[in-house]
N, C-alpha and C. Protein backbone atom coordinates (compact mmCIF):
# COMPACT_ATOMS: atom_id res chain seq x y z
N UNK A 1 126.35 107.62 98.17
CA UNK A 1 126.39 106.20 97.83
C UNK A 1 127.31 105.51 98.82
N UNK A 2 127.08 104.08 98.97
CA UNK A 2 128.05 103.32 99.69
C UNK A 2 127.71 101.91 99.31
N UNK A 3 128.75 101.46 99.75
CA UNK A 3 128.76 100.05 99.27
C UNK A 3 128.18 99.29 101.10
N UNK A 4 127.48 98.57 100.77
CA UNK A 4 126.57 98.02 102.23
C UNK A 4 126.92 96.11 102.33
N UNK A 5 126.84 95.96 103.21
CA UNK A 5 127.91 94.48 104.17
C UNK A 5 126.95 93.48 103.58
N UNK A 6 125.75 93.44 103.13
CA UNK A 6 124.64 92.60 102.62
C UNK A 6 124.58 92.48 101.39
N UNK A 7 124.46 91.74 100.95
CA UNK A 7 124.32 91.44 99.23
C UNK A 7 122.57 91.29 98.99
N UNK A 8 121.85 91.93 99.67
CA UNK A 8 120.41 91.84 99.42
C UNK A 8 119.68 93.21 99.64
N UNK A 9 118.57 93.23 98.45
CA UNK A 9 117.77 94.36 98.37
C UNK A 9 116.30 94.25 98.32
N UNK A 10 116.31 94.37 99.41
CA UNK A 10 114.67 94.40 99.64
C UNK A 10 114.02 95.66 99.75
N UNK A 11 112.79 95.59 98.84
CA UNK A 11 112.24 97.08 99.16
C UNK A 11 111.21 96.93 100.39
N UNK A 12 110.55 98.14 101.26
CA UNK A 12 110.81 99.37 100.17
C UNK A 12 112.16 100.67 100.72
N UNK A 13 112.60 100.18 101.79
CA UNK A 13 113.99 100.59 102.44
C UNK A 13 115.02 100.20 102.77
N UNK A 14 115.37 98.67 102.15
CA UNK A 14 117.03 98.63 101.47
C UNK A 14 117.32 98.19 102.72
N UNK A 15 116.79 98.37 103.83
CA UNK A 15 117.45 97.64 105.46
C UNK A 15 118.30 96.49 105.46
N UNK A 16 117.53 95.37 104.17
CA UNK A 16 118.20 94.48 104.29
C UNK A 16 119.44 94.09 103.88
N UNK A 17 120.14 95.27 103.36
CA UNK A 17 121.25 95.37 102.34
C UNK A 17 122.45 95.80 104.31
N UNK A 18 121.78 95.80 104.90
CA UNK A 18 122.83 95.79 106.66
C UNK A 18 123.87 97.11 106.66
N UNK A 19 124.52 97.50 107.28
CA UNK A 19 125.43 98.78 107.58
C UNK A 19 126.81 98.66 106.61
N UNK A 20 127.37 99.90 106.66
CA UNK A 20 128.10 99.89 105.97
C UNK A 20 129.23 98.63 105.91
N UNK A 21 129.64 98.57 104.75
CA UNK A 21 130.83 97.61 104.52
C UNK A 21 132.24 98.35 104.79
N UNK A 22 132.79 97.00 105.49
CA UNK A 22 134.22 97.54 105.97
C UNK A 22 134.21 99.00 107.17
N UNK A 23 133.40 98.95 107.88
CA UNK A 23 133.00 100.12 108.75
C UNK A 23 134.39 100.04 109.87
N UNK A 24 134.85 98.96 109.75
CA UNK A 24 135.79 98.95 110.75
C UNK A 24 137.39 99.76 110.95
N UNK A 25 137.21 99.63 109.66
CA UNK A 25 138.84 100.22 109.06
C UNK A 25 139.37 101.71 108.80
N UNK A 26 138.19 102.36 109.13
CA UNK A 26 138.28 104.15 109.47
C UNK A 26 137.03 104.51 109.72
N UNK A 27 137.20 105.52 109.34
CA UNK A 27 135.86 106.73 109.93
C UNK A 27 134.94 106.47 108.84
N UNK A 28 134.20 107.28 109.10
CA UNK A 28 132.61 106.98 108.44
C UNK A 28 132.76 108.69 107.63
N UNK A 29 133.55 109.01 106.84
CA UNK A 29 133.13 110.09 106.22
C UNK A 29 134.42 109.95 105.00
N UNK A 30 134.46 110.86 103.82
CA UNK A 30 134.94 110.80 102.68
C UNK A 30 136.36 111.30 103.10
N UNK A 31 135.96 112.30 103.61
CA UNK A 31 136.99 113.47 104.15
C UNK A 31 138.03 113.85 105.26
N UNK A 32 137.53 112.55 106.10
CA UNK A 32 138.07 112.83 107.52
C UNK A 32 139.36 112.48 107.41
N UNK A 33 140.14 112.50 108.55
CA UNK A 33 141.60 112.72 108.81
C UNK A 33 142.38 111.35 108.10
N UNK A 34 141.42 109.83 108.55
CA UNK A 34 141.82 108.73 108.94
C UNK A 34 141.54 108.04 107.77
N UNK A 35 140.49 108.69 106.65
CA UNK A 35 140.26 108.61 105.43
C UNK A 35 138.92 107.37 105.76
N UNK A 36 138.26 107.71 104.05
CA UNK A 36 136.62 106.99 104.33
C UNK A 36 137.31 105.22 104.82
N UNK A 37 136.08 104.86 105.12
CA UNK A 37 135.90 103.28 105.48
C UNK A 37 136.17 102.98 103.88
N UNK A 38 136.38 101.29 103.66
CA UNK A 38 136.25 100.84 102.16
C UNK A 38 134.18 101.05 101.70
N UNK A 39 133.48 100.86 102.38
CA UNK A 39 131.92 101.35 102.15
C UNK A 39 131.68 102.77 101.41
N UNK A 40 132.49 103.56 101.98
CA UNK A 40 132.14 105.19 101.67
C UNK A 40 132.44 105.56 100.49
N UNK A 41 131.77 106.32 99.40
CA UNK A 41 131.48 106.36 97.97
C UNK A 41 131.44 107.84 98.10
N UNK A 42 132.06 108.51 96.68
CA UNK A 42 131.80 109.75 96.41
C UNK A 42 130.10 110.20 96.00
N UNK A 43 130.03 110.77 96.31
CA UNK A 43 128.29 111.81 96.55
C UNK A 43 128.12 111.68 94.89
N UNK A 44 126.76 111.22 94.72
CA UNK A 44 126.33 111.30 92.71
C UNK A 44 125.21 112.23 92.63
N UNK A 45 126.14 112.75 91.79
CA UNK A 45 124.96 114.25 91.26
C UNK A 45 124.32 113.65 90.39
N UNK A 46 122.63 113.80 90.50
CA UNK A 46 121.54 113.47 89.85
C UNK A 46 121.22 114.83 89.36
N UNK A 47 120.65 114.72 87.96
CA UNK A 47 120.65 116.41 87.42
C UNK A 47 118.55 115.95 87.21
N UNK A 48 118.36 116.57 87.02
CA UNK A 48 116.90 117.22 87.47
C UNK A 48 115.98 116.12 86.20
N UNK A 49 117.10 115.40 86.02
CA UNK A 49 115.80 114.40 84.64
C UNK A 49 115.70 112.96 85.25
N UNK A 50 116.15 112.85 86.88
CA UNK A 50 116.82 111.57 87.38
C UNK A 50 118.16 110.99 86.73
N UNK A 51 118.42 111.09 86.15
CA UNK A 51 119.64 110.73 85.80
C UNK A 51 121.10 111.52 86.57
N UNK A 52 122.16 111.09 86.49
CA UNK A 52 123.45 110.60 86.92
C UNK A 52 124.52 109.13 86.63
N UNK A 53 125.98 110.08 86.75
CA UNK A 53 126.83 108.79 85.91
C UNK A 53 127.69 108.92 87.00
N UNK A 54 128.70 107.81 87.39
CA UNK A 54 129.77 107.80 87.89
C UNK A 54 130.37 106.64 87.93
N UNK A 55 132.04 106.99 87.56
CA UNK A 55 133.15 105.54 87.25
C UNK A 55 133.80 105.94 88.68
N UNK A 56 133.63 104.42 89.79
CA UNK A 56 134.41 104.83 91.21
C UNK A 56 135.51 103.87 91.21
N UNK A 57 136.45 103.76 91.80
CA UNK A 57 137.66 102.64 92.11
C UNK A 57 137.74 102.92 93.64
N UNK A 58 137.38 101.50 93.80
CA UNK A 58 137.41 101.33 95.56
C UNK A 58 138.58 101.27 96.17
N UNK A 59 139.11 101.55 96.60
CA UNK A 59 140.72 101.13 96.90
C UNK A 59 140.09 100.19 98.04
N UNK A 60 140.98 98.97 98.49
CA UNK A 60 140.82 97.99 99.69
C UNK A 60 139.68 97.10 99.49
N UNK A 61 139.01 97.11 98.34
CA UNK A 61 138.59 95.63 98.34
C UNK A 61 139.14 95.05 96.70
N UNK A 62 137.83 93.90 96.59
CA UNK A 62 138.60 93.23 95.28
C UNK A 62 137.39 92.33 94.77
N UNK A 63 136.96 92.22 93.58
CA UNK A 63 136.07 91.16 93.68
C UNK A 63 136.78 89.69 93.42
N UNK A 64 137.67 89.27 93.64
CA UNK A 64 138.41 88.56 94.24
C UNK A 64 137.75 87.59 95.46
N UNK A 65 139.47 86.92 95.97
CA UNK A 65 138.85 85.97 97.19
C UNK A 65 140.01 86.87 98.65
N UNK A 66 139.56 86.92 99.41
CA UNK A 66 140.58 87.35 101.10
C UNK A 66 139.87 88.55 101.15
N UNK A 67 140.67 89.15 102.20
CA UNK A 67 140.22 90.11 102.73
C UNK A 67 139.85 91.54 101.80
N UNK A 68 138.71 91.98 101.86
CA UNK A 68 138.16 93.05 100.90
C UNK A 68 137.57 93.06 100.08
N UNK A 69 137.02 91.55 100.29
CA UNK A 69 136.29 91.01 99.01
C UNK A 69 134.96 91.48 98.98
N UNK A 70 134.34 92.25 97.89
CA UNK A 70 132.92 92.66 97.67
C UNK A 70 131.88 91.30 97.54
N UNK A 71 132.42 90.13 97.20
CA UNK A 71 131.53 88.99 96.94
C UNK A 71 131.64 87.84 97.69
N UNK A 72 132.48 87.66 99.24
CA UNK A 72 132.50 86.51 99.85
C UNK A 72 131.64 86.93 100.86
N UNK A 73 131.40 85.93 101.87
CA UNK A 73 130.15 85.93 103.00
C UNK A 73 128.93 86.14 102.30
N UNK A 74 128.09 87.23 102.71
CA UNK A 74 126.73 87.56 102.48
C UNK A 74 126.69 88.35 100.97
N UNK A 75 128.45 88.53 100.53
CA UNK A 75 128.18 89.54 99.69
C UNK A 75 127.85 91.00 100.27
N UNK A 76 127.30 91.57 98.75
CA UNK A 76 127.44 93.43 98.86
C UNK A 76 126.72 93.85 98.01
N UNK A 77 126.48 95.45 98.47
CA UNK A 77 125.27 95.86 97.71
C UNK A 77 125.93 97.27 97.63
N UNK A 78 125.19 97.86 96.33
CA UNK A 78 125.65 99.10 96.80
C UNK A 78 124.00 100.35 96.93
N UNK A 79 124.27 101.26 97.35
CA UNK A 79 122.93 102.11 97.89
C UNK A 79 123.19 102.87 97.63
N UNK A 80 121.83 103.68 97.25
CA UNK A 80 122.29 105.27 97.08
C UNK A 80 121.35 105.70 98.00
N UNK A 81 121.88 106.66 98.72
CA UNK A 81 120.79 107.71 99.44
C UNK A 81 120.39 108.52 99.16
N UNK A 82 119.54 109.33 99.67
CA UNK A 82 118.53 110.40 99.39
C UNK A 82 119.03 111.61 99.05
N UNK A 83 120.26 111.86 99.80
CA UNK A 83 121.11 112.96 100.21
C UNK A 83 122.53 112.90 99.94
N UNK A 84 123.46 114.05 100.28
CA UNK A 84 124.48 113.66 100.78
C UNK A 84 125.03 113.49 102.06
N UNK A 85 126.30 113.12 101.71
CA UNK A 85 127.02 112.26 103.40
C UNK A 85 126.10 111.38 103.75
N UNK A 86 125.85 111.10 104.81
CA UNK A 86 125.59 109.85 105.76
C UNK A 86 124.15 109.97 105.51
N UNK A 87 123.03 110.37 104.81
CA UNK A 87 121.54 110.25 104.40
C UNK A 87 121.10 109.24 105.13
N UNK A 88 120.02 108.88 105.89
CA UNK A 88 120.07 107.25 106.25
C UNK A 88 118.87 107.17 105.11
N UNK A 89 117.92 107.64 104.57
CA UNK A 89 117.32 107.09 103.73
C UNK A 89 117.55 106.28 102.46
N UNK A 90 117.39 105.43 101.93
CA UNK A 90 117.82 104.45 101.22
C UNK A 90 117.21 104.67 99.87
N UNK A 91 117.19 104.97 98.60
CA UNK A 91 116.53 105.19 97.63
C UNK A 91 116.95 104.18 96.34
N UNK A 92 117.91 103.54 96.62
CA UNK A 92 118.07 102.46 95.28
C UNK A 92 119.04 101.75 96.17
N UNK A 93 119.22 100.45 95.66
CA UNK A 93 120.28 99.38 95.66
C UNK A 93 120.19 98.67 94.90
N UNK A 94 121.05 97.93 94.69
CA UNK A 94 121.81 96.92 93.94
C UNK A 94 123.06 96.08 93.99
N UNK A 95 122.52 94.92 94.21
CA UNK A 95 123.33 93.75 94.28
C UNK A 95 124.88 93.51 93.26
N UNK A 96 125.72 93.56 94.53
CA UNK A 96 127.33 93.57 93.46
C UNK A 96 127.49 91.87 93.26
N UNK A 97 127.39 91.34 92.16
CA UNK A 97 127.81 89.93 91.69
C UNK A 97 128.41 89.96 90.42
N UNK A 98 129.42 88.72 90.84
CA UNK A 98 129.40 88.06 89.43
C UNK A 98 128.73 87.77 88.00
N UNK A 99 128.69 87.79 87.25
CA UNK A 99 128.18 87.50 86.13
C UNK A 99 128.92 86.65 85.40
């Protein structure tokens, strides 16, 4: 999973939801030295009925207003991929807003 720089989901491959969010601020992996980007999400185990649960806390953003905000500019989406780590296939999204 990751959280993506676009607040839009278009099917049927999520492209429009744009590259990761916050890509700038470290590396592109969970694990690495320099620690994940604010985008990079722990891996969700789907058990064999489609289903899967997970409670995440982003550290470095906010749905808030300044820097780290999941809901200013274009907004944010979040994606799940096919796989784990860096999957580029796109299999769900969903739009992070207000309510």
């Amino acid at each position: 999973m990751h959280i993506h720089a676009v607040g839009k989901c278009e099917a049927p491959d999520f492209s429009s939801a744009g590259g990761h969010f916050g890509m700038m601020s470290a590396e592109h992996t969970m694990h690495g030295r320099g620690g994940a980007h604010a985008g990079d999400l722990p891996d969700l185990a789907v058990g064999k009925d489609g289903k899967g649960h997970a409670t995440i806390v982003i550290r470095g953003t906010t749905l808030g207003d300044g820097d780290g905000s999941l809901l200013s500019g274009s907004g944010t989406a979040v994606v799940i991929h096919e796989g784990p780590g860096a999957s580029p296939v796109r299999i769900a999204c969903g739009v992070i807003e207000r309510r």
